[in-house]
Protein backbone atom coordinates (compact mmCIF):
# COMPACT_ATOMS: atom_id res chain seq x y z
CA UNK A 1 132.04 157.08 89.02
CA UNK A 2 132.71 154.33 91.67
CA UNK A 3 132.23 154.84 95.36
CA UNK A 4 134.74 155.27 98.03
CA UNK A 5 135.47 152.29 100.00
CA UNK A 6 136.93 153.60 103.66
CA UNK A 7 140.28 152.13 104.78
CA UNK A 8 140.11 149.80 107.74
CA UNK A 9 141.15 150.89 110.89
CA UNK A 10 144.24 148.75 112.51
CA UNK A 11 143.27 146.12 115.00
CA UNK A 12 143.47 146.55 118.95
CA UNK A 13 143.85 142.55 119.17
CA UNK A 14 147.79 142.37 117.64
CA UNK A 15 148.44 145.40 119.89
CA UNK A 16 147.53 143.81 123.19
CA UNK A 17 148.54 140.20 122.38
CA UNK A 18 152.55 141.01 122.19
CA UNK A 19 154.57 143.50 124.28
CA UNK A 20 158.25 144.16 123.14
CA UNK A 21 161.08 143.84 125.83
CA UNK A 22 164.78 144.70 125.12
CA UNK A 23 164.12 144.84 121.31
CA UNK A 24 162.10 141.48 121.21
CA UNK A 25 158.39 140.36 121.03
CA UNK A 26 157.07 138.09 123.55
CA UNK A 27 153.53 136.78 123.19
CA UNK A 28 151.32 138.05 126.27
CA UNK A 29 148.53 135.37 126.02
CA UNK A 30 148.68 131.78 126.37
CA UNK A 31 148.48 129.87 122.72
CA UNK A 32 146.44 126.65 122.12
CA UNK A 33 147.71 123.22 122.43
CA UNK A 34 145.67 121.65 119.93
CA UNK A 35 146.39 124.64 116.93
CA UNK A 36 149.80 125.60 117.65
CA UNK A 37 151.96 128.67 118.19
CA UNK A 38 149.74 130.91 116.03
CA UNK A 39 146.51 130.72 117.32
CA UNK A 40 145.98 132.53 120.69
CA UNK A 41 143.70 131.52 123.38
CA UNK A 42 140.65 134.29 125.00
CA UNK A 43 140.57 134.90 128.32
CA UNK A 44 137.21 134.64 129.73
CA UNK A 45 136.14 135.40 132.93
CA UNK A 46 136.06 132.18 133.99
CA UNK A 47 137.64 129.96 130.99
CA UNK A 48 140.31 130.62 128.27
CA UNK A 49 138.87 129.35 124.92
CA UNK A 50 140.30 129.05 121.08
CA UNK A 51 137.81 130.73 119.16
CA UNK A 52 139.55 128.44 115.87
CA UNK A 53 138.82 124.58 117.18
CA UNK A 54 136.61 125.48 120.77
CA UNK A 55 139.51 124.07 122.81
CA UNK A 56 138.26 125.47 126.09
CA UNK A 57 140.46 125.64 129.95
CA UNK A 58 137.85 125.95 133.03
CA UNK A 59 139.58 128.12 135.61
């Protein structure tokens, strides 16, 4: 017989990166100039940083 592959669990990251308000999403983090609207930038303690192209904001 085969084995039992477990189901991923759901992601925290799409949870805390929108919040709705009066029935529409608004993106809560800042996204990255160089990749576009649908990559999201990190914050960092002291730097936000695009984990796709290492576009990186000193604070």
């Amino acid at each position: 017989m085969g084995k039992k592959v477990k189901s991923k669990s759901v992601s925290n990251k799409l949870h805390t990166a929108y919040k709705a308000e009066g029935g529409k999403l608004q993106r809560t983090n800042r996204t990255c100039p160089k990749c576009g609207s649908g990559t999201f930038l990190a914050n960092h303690k002291d730097r936000t940083h695009c984990g796709k192209c290492g576009y990186t904001e000193k604070r």
